[in-house]
N, C-alpha and C. Protein backbone atom coordinates (compact mmCIF):
# COMPACT_ATOMS: atom_id res chain seq x y z
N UNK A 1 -0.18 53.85 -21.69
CA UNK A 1 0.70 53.60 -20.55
C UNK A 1 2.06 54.26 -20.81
N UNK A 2 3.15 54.89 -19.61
CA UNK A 2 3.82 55.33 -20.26
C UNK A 2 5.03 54.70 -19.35
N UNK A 3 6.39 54.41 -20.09
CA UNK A 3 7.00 53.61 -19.77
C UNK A 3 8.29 54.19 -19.15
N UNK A 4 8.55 53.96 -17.99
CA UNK A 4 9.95 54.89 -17.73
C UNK A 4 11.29 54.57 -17.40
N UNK A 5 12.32 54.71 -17.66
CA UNK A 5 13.61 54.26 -18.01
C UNK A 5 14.43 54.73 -16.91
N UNK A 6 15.16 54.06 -16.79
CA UNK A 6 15.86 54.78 -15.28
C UNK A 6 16.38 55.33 -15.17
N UNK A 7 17.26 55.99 -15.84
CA UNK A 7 18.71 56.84 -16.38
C UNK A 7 17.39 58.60 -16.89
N UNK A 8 16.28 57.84 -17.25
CA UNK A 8 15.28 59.56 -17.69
C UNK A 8 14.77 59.69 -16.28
N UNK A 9 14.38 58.71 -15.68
CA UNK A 9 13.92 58.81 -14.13
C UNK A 9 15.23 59.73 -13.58
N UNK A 10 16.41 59.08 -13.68
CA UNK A 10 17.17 60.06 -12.46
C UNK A 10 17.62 61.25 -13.09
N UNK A 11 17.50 61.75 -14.61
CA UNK A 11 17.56 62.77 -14.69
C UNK A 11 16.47 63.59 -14.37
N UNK A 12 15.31 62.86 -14.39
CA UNK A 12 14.24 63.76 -14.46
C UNK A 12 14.16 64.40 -12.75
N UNK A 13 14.47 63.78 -12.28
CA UNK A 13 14.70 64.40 -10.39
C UNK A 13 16.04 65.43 -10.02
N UNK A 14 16.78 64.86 -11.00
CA UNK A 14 17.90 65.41 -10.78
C UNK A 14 18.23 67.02 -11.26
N UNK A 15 17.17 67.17 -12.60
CA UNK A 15 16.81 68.64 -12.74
C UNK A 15 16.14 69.03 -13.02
N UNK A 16 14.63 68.15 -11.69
CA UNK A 16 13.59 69.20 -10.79
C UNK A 16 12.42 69.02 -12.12
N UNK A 17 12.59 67.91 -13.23
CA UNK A 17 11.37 67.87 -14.10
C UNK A 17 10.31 67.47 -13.72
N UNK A 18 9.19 68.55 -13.77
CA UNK A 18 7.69 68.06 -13.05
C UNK A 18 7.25 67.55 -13.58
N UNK A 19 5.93 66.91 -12.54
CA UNK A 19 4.85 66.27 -12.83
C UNK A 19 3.70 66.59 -13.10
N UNK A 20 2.86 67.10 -13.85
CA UNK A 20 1.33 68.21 -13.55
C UNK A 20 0.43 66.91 -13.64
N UNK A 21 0.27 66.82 -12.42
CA UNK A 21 -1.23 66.16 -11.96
C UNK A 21 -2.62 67.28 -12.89
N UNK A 22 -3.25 66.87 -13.66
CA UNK A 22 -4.16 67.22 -13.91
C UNK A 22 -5.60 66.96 -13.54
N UNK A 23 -6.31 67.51 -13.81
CA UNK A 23 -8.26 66.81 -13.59
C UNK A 23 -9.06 66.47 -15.09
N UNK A 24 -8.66 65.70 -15.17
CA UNK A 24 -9.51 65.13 -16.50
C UNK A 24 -8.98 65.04 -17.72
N UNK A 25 -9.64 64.55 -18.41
CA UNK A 25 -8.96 64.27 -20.31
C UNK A 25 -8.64 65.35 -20.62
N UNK A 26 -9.89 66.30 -20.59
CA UNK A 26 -9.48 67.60 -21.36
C UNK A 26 -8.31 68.52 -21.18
N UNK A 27 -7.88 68.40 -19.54
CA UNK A 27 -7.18 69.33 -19.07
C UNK A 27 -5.76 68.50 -19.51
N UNK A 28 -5.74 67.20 -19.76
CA UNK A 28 -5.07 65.97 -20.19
C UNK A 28 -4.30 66.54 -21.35
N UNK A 29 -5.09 66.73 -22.37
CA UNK A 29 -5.04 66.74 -23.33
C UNK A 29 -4.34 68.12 -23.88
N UNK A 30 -4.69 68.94 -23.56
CA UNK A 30 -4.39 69.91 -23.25
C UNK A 30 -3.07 70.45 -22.66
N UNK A 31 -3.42 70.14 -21.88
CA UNK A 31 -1.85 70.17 -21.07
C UNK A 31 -0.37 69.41 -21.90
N UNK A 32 -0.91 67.88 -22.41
CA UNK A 32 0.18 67.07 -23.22
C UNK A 32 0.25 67.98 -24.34
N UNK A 33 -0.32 68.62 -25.21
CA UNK A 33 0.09 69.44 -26.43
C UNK A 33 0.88 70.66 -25.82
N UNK A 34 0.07 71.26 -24.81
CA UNK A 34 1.60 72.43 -24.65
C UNK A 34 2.55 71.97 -23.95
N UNK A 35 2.93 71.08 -23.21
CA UNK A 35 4.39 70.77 -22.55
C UNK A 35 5.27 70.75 -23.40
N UNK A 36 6.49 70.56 -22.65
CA UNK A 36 7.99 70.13 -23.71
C UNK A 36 7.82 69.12 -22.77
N UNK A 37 7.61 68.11 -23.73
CA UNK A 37 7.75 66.60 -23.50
C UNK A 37 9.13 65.84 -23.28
N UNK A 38 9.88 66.63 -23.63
CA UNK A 38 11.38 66.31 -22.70
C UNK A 38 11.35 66.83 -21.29
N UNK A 39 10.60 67.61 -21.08
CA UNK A 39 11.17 68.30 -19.46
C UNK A 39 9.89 68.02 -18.69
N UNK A 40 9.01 67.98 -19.06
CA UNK A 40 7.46 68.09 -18.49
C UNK A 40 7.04 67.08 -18.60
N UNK A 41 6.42 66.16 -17.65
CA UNK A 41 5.00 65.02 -17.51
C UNK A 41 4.14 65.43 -17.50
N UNK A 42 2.62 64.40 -17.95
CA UNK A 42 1.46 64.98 -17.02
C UNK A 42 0.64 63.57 -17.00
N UNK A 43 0.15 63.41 -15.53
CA UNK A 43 -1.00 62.52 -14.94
C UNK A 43 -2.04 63.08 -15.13
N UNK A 44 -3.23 62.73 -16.48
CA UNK A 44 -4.37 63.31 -15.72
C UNK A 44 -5.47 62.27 -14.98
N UNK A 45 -6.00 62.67 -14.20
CA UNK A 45 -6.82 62.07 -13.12
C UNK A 45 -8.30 62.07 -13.76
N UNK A 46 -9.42 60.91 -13.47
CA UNK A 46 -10.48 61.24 -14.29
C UNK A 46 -11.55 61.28 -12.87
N UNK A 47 -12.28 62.05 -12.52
CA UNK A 47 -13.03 62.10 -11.88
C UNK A 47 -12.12 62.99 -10.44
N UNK A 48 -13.41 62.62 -9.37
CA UNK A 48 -12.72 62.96 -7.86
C UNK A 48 -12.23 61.96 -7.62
N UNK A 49 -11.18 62.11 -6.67
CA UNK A 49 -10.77 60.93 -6.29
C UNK A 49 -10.64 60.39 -5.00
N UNK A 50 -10.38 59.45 -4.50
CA UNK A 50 -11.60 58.79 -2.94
C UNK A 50 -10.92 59.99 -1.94
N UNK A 51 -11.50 60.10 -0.99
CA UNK A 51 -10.91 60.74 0.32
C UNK A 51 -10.54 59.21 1.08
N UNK A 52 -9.50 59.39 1.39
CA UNK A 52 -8.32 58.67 1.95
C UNK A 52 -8.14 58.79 3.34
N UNK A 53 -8.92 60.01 3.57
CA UNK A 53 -8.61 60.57 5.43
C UNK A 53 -9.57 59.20 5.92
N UNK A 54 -8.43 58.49 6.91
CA UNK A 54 -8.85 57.23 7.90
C UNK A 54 -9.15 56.18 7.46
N UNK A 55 -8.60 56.08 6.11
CA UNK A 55 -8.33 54.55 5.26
C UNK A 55 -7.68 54.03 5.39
N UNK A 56 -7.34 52.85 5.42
CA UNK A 56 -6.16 52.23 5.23
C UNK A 56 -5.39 52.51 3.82
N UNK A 57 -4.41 51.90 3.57
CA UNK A 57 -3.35 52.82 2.72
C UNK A 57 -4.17 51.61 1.04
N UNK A 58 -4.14 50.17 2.03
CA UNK A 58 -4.61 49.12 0.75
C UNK A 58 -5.94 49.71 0.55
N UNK A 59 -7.16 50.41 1.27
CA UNK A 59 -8.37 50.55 0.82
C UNK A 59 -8.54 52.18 -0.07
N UNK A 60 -7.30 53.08 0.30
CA UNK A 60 -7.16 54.20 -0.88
C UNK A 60 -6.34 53.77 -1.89
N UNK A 61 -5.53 52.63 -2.06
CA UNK A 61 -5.23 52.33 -3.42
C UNK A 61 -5.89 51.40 -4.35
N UNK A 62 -7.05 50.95 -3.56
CA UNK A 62 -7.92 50.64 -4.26
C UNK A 62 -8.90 51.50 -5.42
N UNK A 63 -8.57 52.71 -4.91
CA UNK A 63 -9.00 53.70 -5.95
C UNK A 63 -8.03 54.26 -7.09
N UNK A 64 -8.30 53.73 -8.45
CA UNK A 64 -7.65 54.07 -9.67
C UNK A 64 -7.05 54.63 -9.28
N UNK A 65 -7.68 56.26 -9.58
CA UNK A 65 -6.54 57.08 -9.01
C UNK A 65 -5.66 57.18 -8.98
N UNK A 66 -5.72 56.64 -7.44
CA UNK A 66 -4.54 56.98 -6.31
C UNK A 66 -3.26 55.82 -6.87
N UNK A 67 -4.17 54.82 -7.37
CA UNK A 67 -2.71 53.72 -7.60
C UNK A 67 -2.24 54.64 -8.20
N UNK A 68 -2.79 54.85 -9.96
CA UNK A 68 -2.07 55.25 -10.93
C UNK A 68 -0.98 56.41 -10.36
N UNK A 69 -1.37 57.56 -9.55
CA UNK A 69 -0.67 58.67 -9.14
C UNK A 69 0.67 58.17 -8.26
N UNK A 70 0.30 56.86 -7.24
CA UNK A 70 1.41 56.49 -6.97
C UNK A 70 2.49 55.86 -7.74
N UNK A 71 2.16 54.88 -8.55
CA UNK A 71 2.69 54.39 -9.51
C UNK A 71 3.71 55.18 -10.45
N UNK A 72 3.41 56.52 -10.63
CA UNK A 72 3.33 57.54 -11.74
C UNK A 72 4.70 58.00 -10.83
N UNK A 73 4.55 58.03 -9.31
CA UNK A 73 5.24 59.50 -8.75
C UNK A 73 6.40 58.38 -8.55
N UNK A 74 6.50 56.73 -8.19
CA UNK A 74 7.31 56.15 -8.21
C UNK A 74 7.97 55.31 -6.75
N UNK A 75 7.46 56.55 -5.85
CA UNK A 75 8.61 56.39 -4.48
C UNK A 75 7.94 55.46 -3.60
N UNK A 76 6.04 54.78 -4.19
CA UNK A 76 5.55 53.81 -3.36
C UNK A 76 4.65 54.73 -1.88
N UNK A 77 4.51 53.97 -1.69
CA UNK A 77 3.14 55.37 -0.07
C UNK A 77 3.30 54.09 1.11
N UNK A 78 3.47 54.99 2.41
CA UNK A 78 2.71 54.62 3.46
C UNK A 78 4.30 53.65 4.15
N UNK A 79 4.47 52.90 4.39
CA UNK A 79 5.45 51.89 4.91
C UNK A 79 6.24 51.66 3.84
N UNK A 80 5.86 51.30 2.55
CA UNK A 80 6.76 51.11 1.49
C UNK A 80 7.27 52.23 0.87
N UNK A 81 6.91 53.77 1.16
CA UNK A 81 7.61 54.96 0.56
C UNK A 81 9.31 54.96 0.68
N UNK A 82 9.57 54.93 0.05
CA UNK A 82 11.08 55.35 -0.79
C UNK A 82 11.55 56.07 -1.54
N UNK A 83 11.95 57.71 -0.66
CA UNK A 83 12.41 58.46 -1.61
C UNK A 83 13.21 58.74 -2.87
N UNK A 84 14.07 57.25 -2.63
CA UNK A 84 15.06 57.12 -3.93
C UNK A 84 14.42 56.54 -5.47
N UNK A 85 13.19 56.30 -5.17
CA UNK A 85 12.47 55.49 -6.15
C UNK A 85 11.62 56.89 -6.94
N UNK A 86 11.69 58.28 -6.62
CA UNK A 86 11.09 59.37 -6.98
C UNK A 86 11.43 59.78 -8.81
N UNK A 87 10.66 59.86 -9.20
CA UNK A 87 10.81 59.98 -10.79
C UNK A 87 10.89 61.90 -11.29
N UNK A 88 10.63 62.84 -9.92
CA UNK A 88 10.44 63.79 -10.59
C UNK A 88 10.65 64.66 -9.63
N UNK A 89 11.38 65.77 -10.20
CA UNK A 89 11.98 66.36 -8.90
C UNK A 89 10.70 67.61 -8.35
N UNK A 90 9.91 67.67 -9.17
CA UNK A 90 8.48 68.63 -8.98
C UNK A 90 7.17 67.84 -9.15
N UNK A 91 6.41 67.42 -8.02
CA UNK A 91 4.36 67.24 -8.36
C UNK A 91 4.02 68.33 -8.41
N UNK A 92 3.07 68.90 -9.37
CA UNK A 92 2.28 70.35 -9.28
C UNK A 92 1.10 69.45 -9.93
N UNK A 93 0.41 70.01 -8.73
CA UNK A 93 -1.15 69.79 -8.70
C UNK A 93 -1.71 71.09 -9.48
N UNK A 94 -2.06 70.29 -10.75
CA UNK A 94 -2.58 71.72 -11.60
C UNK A 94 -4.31 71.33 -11.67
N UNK A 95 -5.27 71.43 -11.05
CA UNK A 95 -6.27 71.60 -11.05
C UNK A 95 -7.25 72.88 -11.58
N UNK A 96 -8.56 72.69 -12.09
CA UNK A 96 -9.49 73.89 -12.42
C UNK A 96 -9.40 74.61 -11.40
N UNK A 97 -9.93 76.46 -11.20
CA UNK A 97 -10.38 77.08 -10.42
C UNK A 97 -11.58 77.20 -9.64
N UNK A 98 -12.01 75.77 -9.85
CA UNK A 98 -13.42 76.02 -9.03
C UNK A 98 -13.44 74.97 -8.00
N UNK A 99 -14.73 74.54 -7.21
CA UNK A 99 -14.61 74.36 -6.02
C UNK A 99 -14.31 72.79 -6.46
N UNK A 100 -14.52 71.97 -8.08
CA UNK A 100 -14.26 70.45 -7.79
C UNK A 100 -13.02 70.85 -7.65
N UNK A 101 -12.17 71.36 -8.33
CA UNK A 101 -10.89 71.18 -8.48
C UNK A 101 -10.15 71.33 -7.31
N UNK A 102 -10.34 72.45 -6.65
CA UNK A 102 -9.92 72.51 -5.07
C UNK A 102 -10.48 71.57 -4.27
N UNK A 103 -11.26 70.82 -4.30
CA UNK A 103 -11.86 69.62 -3.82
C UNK A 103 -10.56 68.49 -3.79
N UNK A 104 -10.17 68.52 -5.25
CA UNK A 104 -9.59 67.16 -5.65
C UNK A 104 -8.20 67.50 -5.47
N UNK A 105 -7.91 68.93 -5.00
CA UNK A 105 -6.48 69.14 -4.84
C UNK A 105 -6.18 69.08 -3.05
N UNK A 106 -7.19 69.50 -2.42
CA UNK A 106 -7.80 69.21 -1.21
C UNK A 106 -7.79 67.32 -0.65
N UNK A 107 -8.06 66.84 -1.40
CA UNK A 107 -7.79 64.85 -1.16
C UNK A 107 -6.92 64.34 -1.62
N UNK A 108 -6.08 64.90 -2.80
CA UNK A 108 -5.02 64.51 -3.06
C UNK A 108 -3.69 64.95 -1.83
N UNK A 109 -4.16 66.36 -1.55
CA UNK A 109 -2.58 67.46 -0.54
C UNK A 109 -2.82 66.35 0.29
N UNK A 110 -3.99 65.84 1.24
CA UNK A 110 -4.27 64.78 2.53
C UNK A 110 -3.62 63.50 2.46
N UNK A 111 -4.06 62.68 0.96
CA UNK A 111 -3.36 61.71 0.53
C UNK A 111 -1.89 61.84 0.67
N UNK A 112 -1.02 62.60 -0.02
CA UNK A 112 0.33 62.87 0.47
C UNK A 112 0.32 63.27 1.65
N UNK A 113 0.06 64.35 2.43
CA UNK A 113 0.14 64.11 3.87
C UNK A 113 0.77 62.72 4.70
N UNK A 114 -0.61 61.83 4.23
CA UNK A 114 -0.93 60.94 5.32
C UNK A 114 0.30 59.31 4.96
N UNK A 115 0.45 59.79 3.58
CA UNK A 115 1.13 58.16 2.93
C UNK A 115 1.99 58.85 2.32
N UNK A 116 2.70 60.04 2.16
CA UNK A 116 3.67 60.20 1.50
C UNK A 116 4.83 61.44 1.79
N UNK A 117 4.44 61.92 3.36
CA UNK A 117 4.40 63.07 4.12
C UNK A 117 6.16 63.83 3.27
N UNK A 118 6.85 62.59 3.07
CA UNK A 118 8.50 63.41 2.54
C UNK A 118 8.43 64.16 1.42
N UNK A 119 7.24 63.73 0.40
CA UNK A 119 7.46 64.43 -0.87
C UNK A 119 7.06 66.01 -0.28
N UNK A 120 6.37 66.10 0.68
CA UNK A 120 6.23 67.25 1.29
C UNK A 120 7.43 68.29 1.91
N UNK A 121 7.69 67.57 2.71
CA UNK A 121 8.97 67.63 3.81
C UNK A 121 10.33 68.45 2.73
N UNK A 122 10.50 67.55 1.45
CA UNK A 122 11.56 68.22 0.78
C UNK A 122 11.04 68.80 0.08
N UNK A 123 10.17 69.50 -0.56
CA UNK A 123 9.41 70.35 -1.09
C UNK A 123 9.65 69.86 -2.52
N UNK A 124 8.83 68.61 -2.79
CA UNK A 124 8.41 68.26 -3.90
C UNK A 124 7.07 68.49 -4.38
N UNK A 125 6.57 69.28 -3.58
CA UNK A 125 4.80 69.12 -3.64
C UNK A 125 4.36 70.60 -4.00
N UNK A 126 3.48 70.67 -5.24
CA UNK A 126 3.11 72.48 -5.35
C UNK A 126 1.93 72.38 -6.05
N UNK A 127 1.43 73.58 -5.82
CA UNK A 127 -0.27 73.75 -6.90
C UNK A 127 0.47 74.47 -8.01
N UNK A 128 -0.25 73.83 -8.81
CA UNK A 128 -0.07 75.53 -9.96
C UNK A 128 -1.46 76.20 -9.43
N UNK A 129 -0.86 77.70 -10.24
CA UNK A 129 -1.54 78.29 -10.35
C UNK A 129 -2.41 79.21 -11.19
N UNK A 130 -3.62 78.78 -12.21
CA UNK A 130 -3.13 78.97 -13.81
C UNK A 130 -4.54 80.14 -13.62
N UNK A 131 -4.16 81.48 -14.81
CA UNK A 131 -4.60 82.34 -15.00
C UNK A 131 -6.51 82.19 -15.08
N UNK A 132 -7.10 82.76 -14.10
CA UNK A 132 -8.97 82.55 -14.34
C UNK A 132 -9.03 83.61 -15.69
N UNK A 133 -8.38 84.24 -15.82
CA UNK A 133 -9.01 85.63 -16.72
C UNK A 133 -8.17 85.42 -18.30
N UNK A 134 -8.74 85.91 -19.07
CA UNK A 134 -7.15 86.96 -19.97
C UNK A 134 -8.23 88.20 -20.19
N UNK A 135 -7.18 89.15 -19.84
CA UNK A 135 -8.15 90.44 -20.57
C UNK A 135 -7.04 90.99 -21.87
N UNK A 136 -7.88 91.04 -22.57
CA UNK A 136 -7.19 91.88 -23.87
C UNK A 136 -7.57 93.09 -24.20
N UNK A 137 -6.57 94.40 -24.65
CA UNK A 137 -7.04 95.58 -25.04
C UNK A 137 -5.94 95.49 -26.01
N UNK A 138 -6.90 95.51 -27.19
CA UNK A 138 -6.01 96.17 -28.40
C UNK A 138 -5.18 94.83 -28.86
N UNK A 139 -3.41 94.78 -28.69
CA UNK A 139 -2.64 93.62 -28.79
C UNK A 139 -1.94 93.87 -27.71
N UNK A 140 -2.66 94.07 -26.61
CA UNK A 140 -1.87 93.62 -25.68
C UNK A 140 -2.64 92.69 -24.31
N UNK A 141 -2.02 91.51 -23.92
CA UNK A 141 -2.93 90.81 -23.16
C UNK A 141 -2.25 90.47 -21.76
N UNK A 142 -3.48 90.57 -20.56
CA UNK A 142 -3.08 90.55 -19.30
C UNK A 142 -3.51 89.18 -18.81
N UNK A 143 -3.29 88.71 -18.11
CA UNK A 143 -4.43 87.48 -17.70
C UNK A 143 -3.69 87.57 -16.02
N UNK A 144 -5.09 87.16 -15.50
CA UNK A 144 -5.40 87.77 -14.37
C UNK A 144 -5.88 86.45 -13.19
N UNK A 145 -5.09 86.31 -12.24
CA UNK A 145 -4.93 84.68 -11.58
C UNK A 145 -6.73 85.03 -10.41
N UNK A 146 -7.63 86.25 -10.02
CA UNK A 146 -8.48 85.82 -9.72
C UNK A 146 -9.10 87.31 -9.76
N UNK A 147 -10.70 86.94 -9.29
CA UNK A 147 -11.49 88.51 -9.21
C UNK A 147 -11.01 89.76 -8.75
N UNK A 148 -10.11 89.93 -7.67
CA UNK A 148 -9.73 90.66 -7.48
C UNK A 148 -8.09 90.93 -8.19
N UNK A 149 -7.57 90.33 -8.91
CA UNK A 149 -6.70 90.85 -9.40
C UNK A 149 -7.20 90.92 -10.67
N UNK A 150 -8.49 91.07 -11.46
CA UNK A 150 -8.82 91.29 -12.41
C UNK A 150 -9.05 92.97 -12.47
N UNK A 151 -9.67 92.94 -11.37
CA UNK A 151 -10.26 94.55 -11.31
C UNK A 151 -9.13 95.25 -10.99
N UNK A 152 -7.56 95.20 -10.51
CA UNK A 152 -6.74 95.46 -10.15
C UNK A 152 -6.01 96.09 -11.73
N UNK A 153 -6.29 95.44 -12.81
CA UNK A 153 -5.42 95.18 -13.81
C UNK A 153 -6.53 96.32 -14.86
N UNK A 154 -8.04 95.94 -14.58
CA UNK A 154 -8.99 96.85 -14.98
C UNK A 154 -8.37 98.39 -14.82
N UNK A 155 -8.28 98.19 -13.22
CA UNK A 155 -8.52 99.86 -13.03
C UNK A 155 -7.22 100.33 -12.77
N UNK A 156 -6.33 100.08 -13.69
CA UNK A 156 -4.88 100.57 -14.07
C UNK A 156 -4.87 101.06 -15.93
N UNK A 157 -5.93 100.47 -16.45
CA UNK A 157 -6.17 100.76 -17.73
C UNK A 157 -6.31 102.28 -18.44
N UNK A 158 -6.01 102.86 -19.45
CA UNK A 158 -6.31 103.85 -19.81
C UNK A 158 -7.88 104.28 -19.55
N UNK A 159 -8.67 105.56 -19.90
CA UNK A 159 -9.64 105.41 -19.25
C UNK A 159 -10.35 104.99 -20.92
N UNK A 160 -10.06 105.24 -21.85
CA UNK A 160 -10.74 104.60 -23.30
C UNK A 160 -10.60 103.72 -23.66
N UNK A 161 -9.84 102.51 -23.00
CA UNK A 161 -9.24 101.25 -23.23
C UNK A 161 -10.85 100.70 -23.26
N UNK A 162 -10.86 99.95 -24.05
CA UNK A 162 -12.30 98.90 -24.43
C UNK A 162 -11.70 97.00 -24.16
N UNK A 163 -11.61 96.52 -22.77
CA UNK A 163 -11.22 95.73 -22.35
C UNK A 163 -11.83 94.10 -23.28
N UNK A 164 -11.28 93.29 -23.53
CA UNK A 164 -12.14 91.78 -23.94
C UNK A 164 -11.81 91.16 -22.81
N UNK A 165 -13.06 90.61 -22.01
CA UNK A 165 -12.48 89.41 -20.79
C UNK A 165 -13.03 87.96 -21.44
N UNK A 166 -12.05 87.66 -21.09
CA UNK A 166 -12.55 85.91 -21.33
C UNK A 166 -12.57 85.41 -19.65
N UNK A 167 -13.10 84.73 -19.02
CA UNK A 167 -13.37 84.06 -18.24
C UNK A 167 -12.98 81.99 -18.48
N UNK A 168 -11.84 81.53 -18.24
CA UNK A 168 -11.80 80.30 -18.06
C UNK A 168 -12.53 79.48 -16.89
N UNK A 169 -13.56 78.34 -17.64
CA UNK A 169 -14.41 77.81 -16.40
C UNK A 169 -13.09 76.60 -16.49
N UNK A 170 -12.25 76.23 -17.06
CA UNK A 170 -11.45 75.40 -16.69
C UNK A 170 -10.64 75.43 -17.95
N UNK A 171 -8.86 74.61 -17.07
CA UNK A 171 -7.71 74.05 -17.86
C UNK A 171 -8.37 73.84 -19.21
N UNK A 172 -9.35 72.86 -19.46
CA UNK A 172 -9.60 72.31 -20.87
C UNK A 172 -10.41 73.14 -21.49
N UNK A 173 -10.74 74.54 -21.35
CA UNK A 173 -11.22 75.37 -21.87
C UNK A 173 -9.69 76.20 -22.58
N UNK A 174 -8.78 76.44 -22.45
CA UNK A 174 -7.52 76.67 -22.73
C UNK A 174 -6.76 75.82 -23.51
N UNK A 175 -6.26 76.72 -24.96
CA UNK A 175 -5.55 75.85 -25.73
C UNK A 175 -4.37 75.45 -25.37
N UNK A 176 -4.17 74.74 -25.95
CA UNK A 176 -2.45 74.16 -25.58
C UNK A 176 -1.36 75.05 -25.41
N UNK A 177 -1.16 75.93 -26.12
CA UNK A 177 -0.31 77.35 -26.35
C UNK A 177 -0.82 77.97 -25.17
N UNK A 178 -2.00 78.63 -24.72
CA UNK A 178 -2.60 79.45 -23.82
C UNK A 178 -2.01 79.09 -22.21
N UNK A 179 -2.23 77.45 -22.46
CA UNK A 179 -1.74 77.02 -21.03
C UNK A 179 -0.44 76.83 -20.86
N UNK A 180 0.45 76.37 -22.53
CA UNK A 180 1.99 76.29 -21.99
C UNK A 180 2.68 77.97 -21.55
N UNK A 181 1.69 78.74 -22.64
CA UNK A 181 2.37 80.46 -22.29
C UNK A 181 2.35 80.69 -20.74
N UNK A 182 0.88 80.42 -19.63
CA UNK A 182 0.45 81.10 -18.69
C UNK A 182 0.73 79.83 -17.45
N UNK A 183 0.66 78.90 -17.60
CA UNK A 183 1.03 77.67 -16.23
C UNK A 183 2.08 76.90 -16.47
N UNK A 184 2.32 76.13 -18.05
CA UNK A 184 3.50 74.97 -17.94
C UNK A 184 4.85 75.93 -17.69
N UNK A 185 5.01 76.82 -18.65
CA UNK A 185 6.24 77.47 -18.81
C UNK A 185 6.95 77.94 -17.35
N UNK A 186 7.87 77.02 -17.13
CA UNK A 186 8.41 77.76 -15.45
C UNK A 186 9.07 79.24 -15.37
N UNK A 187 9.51 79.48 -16.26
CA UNK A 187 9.52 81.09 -16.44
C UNK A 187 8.27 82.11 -16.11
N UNK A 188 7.52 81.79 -16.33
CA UNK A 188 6.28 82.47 -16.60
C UNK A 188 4.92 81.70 -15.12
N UNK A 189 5.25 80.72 -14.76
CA UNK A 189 4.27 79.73 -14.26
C UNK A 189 3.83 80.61 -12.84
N UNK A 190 3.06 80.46 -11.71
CA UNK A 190 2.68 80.63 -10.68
C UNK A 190 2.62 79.19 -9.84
N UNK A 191 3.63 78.93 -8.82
CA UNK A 191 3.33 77.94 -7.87
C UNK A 191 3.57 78.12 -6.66
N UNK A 192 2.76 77.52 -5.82
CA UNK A 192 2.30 77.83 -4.45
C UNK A 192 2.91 76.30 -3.85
């Protein structure tokens, strides 16, 4: 459980420290070794989580989940939302590249929609967007956010370059370093 203090709460909004919603232990786990645990959170989520479209607000917080994520983000959902109660001045929905993960980033975006529409409104709400590829030639490495910007990065290569692709089927396939270099790091990060 993690316990939060109010004075780290209003700094943590006050300069924009995110939240990375994750999908699962691994990506969990993962994710907590590369953050800077002063500036960075992370929720990870275990499973899918309910679709919420035409629930009542008590019958989607009946799903783990969704409490925990509300709980986590602070400001309360639905009639009881209160922006001043916000713990983080960034949610980034960092999900896998495949179709669960867009699934679960897909019922979560609805969930805020429908019970939490302001974290939207002031633009607290973002995906990451974390590298599908790394290609390596030699010591130097590209990583490449989807198929077509792989072949993009391919066919810019010398023509003797002998490419290594790795293919990530997910976050928890990525070491801690791999993911703070290519998604946590806001210097470096992709968000939508």
């Amino acid at each position: 459980k993690v316990i939060y203090r109010l004075p780290e709460m209003m700094a943590a909004v006050a300069s924009g420290k995110p939240l990375f919603v994750v999908e699962g232990d691994s990506a969990g786990g993962s994710a907590k070794q590369g953050r800077n645990s002063k500036t960075q959170a992370v929720l990870p989520l275990r499973g899918k989580i309910l679709n919420a479209e035409g629930l009542t607000l008590q019958k989607a917080l009946s799903n783990q989940e969704l409490a925990d994520f509300v709980s986590a983000v602070g400001t309360g959902a639905g009639d009881k939302f209160d922006i001043s109660g916000l713990r983080y001045g960034k949610i980034i929905l960092l999900m896998d590249a495949d179709s669960d993960g867009y699934h679960i980033s897909t019922l979560l975006l609805d969930f805020i929609f429908r019970q939490m529409p302001d974290l939207i409104r002031r633009g607290h709400v973002y995906l990451g967007h974390p590298p599908l590829y790394r290609i390596q030639v030699g010591k130097e490495t590209h990583w490449a956010r989807d198929d077509a910007h792989k072949e993009e990065i391919l066919s810019g290569l010398r023509a003797n370059a002998k490419p290594e692709i790795t293919r990530f089927k997910g976050l928890g396939e990525m070491d801690a370093k791999v993911l703070a270099e290519t998604t946590l790091d806001p210097r470096k990060r992709t968000l939508l």
